[in-house]
C-alpha atoms as a PDB file:
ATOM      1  CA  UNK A   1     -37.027  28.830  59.292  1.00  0.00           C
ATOM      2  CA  UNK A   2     -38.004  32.606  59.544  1.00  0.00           C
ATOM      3  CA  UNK A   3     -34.860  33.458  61.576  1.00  0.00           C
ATOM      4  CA  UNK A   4     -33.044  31.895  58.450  1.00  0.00           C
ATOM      5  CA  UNK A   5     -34.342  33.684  55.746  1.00  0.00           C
ATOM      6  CA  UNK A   6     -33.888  36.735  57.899  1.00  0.00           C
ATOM      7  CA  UNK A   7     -30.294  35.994  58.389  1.00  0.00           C
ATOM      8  CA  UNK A   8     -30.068  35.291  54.729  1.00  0.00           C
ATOM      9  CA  UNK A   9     -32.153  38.660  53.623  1.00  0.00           C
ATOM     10  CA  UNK A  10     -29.439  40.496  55.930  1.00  0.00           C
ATOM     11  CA  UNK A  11     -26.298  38.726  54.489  1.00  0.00           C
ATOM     12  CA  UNK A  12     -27.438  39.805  51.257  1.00  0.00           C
ATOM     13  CA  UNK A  13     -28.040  43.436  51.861  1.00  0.00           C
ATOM     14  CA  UNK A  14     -24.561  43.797  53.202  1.00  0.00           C
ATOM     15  CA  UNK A  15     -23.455  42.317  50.887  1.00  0.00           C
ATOM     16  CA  UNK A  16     -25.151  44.900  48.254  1.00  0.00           C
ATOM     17  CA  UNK A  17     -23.756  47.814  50.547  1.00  0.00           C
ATOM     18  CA  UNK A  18     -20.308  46.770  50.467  1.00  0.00           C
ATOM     19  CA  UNK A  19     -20.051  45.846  46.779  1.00  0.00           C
ATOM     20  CA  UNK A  20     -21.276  49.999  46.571  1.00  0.00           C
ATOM     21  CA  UNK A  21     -19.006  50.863  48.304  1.00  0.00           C
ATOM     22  CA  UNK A  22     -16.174  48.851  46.536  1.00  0.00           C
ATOM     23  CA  UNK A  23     -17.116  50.388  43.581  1.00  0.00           C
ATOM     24  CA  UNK A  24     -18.327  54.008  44.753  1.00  0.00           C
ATOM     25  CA  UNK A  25     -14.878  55.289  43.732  1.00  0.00           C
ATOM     26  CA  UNK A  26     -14.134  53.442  40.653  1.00  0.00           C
ATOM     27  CA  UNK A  27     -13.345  55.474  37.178  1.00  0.00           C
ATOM     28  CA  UNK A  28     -15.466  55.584  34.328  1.00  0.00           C
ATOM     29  CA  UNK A  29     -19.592  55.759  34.510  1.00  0.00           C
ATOM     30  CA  UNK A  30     -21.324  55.802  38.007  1.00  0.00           C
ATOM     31  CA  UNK A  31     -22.203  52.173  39.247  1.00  0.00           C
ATOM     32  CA  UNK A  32     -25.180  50.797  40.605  1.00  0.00           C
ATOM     33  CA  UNK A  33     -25.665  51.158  44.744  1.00  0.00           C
ATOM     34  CA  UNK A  34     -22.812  53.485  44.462  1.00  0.00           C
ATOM     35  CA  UNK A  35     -22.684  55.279  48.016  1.00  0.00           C
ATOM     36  CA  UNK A  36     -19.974  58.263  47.160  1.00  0.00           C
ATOM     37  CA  UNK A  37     -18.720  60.791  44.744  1.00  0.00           C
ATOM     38  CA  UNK A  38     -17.186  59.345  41.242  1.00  0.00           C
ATOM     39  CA  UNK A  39     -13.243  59.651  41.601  1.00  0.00           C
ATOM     40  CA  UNK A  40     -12.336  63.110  41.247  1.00  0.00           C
ATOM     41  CA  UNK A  41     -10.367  63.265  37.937  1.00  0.00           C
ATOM     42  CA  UNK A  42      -9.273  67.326  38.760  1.00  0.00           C
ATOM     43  CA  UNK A  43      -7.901  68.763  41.561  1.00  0.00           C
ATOM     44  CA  UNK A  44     -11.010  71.345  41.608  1.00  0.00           C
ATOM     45  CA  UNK A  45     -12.935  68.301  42.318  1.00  0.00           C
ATOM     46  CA  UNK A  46     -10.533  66.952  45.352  1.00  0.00           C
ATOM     47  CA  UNK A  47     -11.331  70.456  46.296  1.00  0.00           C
ATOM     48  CA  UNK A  48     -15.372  70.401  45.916  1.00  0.00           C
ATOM     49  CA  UNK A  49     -14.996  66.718  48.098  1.00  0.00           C
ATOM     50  CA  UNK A  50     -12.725  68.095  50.482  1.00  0.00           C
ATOM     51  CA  UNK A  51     -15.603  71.141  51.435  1.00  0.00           C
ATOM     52  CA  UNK A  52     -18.222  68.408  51.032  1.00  0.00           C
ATOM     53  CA  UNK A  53     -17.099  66.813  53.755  1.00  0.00           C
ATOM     54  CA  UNK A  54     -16.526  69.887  55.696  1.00  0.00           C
ATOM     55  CA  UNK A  55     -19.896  71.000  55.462  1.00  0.00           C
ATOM     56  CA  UNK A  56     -21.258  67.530  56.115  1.00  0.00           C
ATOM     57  CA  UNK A  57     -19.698  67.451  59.679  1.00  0.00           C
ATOM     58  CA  UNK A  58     -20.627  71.119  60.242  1.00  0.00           C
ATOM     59  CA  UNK A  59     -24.208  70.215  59.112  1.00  0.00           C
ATOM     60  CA  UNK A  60     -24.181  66.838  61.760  1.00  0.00           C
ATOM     61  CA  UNK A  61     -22.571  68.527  64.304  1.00  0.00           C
ATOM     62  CA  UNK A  62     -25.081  71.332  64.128  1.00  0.00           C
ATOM     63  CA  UNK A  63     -28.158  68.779  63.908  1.00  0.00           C
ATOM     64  CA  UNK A  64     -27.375  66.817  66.825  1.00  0.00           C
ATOM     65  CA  UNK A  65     -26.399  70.214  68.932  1.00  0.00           C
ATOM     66  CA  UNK A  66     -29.976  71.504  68.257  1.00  0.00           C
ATOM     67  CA  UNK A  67     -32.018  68.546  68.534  1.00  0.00           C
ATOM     68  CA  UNK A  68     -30.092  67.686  71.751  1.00  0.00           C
ATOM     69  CA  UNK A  69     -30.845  71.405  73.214  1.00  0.00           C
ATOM     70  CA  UNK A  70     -34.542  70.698  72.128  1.00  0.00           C
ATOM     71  CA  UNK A  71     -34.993  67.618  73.851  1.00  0.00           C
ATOM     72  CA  UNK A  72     -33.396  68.767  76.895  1.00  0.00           C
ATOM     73  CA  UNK A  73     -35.546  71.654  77.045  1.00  0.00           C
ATOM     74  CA  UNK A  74     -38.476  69.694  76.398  1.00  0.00           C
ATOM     75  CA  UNK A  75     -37.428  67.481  79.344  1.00  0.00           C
ATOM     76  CA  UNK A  76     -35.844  69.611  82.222  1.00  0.00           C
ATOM     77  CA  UNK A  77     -38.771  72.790  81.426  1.00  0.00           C
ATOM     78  CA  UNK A  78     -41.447  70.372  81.022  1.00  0.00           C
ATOM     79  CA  UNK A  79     -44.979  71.641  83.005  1.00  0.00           C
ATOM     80  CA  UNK A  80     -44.398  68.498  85.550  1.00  0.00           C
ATOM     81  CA  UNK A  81     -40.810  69.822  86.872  1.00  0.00           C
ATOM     82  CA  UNK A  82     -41.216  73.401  86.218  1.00  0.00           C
ATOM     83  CA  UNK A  83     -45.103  74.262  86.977  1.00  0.00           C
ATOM     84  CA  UNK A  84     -44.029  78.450  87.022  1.00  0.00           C
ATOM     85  CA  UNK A  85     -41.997  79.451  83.827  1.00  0.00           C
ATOM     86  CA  UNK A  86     -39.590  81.922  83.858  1.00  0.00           C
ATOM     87  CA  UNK A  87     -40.491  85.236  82.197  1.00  0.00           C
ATOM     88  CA  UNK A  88     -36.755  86.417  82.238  1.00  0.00           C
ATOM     89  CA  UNK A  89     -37.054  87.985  78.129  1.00  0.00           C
ATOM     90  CA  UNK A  90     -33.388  89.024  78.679  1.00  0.00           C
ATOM     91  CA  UNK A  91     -30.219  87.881  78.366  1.00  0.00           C
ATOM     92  CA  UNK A  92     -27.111  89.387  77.363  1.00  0.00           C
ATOM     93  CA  UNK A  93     -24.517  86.640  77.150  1.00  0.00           C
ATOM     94  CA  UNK A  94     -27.112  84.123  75.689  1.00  0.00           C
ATOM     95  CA  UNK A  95     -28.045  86.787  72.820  1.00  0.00           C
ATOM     96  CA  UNK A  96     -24.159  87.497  72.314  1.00  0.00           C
ATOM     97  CA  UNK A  97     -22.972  83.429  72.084  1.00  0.00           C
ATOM     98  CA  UNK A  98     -26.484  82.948  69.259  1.00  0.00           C
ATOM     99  CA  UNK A  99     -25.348  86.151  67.095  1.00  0.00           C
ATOM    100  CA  UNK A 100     -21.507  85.221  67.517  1.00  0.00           C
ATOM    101  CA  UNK A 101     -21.530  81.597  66.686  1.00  0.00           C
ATOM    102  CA  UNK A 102     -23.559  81.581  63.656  1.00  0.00           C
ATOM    103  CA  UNK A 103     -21.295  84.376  62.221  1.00  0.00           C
ATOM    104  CA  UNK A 104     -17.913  82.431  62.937  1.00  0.00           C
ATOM    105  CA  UNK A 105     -19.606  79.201  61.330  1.00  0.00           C
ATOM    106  CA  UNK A 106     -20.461  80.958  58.577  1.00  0.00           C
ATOM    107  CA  UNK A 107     -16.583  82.511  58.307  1.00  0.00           C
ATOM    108  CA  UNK A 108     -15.718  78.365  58.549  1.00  0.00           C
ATOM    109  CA  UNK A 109     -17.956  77.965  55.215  1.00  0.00           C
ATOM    110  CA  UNK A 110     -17.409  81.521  53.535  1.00  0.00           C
ATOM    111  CA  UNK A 111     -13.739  81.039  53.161  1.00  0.00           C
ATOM    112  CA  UNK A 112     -12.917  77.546  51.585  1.00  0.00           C
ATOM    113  CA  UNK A 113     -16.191  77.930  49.057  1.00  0.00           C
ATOM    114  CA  UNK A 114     -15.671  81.424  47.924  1.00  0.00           C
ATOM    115  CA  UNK A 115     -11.754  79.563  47.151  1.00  0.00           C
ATOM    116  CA  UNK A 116     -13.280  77.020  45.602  1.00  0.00           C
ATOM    117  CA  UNK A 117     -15.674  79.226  43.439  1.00  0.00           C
ATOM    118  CA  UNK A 118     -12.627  81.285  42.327  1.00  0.00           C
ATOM    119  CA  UNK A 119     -10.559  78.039  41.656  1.00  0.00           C
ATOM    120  CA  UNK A 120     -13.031  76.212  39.349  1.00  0.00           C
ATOM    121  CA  UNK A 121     -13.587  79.962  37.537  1.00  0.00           C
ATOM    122  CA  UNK A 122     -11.317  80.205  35.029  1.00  0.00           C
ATOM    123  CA  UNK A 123      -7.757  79.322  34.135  1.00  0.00           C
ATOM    124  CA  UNK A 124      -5.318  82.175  33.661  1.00  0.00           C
ATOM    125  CA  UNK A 125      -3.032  80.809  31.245  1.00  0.00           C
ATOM    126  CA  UNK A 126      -4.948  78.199  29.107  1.00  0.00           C
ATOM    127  CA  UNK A 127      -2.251  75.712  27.174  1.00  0.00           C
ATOM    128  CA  UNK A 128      -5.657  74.828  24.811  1.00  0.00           C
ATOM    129  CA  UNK A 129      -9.339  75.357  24.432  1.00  0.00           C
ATOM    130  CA  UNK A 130     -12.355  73.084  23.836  1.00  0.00           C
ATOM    131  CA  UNK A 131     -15.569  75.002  22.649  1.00  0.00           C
ATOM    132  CA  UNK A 132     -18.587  72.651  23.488  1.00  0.00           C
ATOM    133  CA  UNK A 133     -21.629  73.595  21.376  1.00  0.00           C
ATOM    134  CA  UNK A 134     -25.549  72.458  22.786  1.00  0.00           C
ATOM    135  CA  UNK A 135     -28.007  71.436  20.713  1.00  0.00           C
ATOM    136  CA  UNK A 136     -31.378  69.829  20.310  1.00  0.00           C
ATOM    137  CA  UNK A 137     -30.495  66.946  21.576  1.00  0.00           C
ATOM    138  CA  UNK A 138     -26.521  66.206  20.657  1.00  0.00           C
ATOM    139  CA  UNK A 139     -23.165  68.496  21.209  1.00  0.00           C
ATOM    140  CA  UNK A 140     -20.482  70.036  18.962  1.00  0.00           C
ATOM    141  CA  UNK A 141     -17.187  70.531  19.651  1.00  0.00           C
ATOM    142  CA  UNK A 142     -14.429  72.080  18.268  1.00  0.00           C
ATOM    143  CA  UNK A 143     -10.595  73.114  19.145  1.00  0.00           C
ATOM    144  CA  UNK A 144      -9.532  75.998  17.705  1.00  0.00           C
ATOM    145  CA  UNK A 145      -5.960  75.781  18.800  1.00  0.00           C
ATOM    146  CA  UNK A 146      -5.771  72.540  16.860  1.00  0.00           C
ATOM    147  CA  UNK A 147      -7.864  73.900  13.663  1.00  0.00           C
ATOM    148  CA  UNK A 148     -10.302  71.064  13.990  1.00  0.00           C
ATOM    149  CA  UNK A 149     -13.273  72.263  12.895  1.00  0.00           C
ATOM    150  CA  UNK A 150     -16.691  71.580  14.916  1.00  0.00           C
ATOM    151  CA  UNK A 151     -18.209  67.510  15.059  1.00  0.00           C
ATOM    152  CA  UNK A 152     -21.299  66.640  15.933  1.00  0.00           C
ATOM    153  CA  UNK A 153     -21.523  63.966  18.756  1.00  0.00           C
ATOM    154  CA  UNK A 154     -24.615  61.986  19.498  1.00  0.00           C
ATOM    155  CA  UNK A 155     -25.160  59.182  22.144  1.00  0.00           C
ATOM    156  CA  UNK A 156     -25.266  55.448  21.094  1.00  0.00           C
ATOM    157  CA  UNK A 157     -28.820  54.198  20.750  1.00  0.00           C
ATOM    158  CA  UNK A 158     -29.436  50.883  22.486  1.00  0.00           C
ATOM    159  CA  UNK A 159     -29.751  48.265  19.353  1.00  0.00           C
ATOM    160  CA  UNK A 160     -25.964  50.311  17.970  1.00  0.00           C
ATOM    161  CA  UNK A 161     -24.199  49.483  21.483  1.00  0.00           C
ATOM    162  CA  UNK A 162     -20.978  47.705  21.541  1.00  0.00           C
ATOM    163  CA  UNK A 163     -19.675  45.772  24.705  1.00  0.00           C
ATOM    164  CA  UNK A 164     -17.523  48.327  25.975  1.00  0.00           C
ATOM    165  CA  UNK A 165     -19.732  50.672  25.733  1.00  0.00           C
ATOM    166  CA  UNK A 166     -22.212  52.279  28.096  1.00  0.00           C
ATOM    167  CA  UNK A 167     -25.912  52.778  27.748  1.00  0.00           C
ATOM    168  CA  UNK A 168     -26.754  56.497  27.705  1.00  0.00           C
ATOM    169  CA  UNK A 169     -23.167  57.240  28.177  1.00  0.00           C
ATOM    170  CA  UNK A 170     -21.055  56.259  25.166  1.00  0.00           C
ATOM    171  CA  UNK A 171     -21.262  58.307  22.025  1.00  0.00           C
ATOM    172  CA  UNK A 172     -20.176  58.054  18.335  1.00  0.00           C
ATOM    173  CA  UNK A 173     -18.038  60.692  17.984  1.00  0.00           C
ATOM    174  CA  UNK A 174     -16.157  61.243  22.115  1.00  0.00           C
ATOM    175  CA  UNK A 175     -14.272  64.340  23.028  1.00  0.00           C
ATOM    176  CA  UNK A 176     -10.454  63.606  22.833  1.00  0.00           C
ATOM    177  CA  UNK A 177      -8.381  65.734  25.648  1.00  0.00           C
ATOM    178  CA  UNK A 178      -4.821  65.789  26.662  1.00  0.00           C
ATOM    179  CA  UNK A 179      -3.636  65.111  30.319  1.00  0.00           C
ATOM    180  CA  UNK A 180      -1.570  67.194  32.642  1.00  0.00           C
ATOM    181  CA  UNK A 181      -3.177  69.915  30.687  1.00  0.00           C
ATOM    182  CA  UNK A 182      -4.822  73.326  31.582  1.00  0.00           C
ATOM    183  CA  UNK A 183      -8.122  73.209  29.151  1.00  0.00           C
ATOM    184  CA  UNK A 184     -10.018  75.944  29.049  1.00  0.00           C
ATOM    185  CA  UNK A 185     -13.902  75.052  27.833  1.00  0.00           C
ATOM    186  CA  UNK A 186     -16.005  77.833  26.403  1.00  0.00           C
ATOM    187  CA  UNK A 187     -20.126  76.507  26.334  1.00  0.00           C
ATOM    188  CA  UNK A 188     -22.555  78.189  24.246  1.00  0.00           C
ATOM    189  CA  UNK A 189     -25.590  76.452  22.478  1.00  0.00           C
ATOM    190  CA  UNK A 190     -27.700  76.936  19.278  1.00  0.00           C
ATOM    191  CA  UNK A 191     -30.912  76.659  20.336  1.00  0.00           C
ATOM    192  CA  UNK A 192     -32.028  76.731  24.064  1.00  0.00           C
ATOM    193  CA  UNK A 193     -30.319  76.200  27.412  1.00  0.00           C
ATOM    194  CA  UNK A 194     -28.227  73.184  27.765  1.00  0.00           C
ATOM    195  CA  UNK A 195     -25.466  72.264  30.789  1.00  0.00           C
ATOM    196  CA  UNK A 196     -22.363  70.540  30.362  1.00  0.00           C
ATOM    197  CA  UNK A 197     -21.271  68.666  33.098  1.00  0.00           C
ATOM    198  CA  UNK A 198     -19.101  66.206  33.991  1.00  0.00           C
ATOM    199  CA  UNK A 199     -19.005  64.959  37.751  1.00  0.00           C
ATOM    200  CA  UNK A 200     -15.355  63.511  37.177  1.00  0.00           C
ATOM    201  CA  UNK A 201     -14.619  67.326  36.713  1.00  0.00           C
ATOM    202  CA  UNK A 202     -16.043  68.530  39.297  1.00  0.00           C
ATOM    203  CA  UNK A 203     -17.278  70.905  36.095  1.00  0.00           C
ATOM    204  CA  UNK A 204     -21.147  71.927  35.528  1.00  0.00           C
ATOM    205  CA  UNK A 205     -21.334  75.081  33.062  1.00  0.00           C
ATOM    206  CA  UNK A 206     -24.194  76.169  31.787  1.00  0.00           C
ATOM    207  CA  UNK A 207     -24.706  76.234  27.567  1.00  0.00           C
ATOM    208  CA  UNK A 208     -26.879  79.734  27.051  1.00  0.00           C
ATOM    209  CA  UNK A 209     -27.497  80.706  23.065  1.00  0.00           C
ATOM    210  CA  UNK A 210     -26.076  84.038  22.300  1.00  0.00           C
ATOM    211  CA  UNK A 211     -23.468  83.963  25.354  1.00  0.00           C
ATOM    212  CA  UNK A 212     -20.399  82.053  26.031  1.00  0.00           C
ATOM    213  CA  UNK A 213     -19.568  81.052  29.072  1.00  0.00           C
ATOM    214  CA  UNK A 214     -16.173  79.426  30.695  1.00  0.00           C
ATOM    215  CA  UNK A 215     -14.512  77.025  32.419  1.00  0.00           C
ATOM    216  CA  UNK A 216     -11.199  74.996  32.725  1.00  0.00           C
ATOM    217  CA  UNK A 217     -10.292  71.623  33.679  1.00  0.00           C
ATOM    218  CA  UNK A 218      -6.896  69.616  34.284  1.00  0.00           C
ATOM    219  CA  UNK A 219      -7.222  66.305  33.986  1.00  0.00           C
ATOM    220  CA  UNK A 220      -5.466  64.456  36.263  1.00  0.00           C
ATOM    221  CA  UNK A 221      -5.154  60.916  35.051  1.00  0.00           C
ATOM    222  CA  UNK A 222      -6.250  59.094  31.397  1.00  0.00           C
ATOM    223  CA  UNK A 223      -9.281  57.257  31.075  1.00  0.00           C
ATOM    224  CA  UNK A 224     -12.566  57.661  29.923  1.00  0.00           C
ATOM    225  CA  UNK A 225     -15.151  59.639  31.761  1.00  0.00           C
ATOM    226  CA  UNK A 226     -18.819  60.120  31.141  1.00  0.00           C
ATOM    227  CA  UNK A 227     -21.184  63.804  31.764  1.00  0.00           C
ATOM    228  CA  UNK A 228     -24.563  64.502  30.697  1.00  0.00           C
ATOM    229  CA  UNK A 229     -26.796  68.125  29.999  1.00  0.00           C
ATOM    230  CA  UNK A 230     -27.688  68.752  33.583  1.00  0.00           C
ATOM    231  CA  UNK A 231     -30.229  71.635  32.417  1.00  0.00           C
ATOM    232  CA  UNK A 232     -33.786  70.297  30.904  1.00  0.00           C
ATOM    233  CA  UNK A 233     -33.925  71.217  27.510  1.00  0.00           C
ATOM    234  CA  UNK A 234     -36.833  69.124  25.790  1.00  0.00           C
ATOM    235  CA  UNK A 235     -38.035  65.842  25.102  1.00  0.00           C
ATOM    236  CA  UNK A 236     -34.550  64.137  24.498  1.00  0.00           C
ATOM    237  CA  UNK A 237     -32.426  65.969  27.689  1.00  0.00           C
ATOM    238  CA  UNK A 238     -32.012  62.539  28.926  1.00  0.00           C
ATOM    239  CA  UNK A 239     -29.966  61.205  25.570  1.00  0.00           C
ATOM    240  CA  UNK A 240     -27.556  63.965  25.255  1.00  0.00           C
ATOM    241  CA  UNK A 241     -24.615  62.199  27.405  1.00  0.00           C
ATOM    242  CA  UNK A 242     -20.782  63.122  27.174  1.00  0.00           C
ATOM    243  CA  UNK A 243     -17.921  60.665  26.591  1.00  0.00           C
ATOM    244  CA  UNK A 244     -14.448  61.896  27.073  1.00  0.00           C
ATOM    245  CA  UNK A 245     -11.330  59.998  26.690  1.00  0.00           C
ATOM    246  CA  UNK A 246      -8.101  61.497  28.316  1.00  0.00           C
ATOM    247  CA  UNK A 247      -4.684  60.314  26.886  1.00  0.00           C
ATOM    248  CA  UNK A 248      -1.769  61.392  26.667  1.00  0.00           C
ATOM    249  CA  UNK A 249       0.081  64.648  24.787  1.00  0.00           C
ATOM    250  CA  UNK A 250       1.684  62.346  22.264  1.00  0.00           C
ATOM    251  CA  UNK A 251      -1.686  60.425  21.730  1.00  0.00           C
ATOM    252  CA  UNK A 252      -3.920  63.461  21.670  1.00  0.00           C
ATOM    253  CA  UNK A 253      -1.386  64.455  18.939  1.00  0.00           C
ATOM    254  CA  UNK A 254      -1.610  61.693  16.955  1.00  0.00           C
ATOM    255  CA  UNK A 255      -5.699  61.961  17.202  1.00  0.00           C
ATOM    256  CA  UNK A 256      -5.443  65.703  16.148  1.00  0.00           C
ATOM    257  CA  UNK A 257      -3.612  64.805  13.244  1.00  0.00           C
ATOM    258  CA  UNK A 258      -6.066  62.166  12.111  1.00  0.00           C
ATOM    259  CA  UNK A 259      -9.018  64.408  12.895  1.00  0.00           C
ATOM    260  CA  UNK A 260      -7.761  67.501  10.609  1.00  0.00           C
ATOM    261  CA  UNK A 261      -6.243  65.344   8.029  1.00  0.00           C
ATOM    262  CA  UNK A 262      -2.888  66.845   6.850  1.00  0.00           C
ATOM    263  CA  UNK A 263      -1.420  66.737   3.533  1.00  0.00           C
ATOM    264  CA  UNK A 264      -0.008  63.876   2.682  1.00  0.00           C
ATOM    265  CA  UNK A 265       3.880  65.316   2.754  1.00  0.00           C
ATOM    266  CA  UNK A 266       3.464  66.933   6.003  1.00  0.00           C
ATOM    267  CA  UNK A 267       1.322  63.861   7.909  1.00  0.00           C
ATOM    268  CA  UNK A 268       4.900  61.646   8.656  1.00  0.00           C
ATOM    269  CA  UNK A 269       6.337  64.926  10.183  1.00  0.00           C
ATOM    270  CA  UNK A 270       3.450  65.614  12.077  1.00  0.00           C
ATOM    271  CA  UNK A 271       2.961  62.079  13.083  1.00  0.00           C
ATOM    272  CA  UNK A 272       6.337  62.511  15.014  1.00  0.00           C
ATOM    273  CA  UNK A 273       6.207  66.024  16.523  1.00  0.00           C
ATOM    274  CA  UNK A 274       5.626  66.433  20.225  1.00  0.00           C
ATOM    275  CA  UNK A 275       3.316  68.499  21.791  1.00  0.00           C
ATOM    276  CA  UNK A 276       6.003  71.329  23.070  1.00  0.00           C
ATOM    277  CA  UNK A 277       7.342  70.924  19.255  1.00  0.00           C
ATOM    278  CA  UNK A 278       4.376  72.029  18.479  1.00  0.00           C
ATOM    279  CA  UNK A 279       3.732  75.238  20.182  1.00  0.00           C
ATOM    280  CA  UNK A 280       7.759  76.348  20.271  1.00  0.00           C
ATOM    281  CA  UNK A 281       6.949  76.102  15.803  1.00  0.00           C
ATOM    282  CA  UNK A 282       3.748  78.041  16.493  1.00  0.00           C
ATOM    283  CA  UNK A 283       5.393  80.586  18.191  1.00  0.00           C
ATOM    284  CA  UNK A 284       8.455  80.971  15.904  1.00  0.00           C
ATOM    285  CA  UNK A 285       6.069  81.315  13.411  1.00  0.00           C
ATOM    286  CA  UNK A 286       4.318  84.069  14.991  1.00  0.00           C
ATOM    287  CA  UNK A 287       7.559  85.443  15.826  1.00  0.00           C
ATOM    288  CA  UNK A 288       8.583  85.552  12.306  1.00  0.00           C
ATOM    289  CA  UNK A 289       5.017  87.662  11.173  1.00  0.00           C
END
């Protein structure tokens, strides 16, 4: 009977771990027993996985080296099978390989993360910009490329929740951005020190008042994809989540268009001008200043 219910205790757990890991790399919000990262959305964050990984088989292959050396230290220079220690204090090529090898394992980690810090910097050529204001306890955000002016977004209490959405995820008003797209994202915040983050990303930028700071992101596929403030900020840091939806050019056109609100001659055209039509009008008319 006992060996049953063990077998049956067992069967379950597995069962746990491998639903995690079915869903560890699924899009949208993490998922419960997750084991890994969220997909990677960006190719910054292919990047931050790909020196993740590095580091963890440096870090393994490291841990079992030294506690391997220790135990067979422990074992061969034991008091039973060596009653007179050495007192050699001495010894060139020993000192050379300890100073050497920590240096060239260091070059192994140096390289790819001082890439990666450079990568996830800044963009050089931005096509558009997202400003992401923190406050006590909501964000703002505003694209000034577009002209549409600064919206307050607060997460969904539990009694407003819909179906779809996601409890201390989903807000009322989510961040609309366009794929294929190189965003650049300028934080700043009104009051005290917020963090913008979303794991997706692979993006975590501080929110400072008085300073802005910058980042970029190009999103990779659509969907929707979920951050919170990663920097404590008061008593409700927990409910200030983030809820973007990629889409596409022509969509995130469409959504710009309802957002500003153009006069009612110009909406039609607007409603059927692409992206590239866009900026090519922006610049002729820029051109023609």
């Amino acid at each position: 009977m006992r060996s049953g219910r063990l077998r049956e205790l067992a069967a379950g757990v597995s069962g746990l771990l491998l639903l995690g890991t079915g869903t560890a790399f699924a899009d949208g919000p993490p998922h419960n027993w997750q084991l890994g990262f969220q997909e990677a959305a960006s190719s910054v964050k292919e990047q931050m996985e790909s020196f993740h990984n590095l580091l963890l088989v440096i870090i393994v292959a490291l841990t079992v080296f030294v506690l391997g050396l220790l135990v067979y230290v422990m074992w061969r220079f034991s008091a039973t099978r060596n009653p007179v220690p050495s007192k050699t204090a001495h010894n060139t090529i020993i000192e050379v390989v300890w100073t050497v090898a920590p240096v060239l394992i260091l070059l192994v980690i140096v390289v790819p993360s001082f890439r990666l810090l450079y990568a996830g910097d800044r963009t050089p050529n931005p096509e558009m910009t997202l400003i992401a204001h923190g406050y006590q306890w909501y964000w703002g955000y505003e694209y000034p490329d577009q002209k549409v002016a600064e919206f307050t977004s607060y997460g969904v209490k539990d009694e407003d929740l819909k179906p779809d959405q996601v409890r201390m995820l989903s807000v009322d008003n989510p961040v609309v951005l366009p794929v294929d797209t190189d965003i650049q994202i300028l934080t700043t915040a009104g009051d005290v020190i917020h963090s913008w983050a979303v794991p997706a990303f692979g993006v975590k930028k501080d929110a400072i008042p008085g300073r802005t700071n910058e980042t970029w992101v190009r999103i990779d596929k659509p969907g929707v994809y979920y951050g919170q403030c990663s920097q404590l900020c008061g008593t409700d840091h927990a409910y200030m989540p983030i809820e973007i939806h990629a889409v596409s050019r022509a969509d995130f056109d469409k959504w710009v268009v309802e957002k500003v609100g153009p006069d009612p001659a110009e909406k039609p055209k607007l409603l059927t001008m692409t992206w590239d039509e866009a900026q090519a009008r922006t610049k002729l008319a820029q051109a023609g200043q």
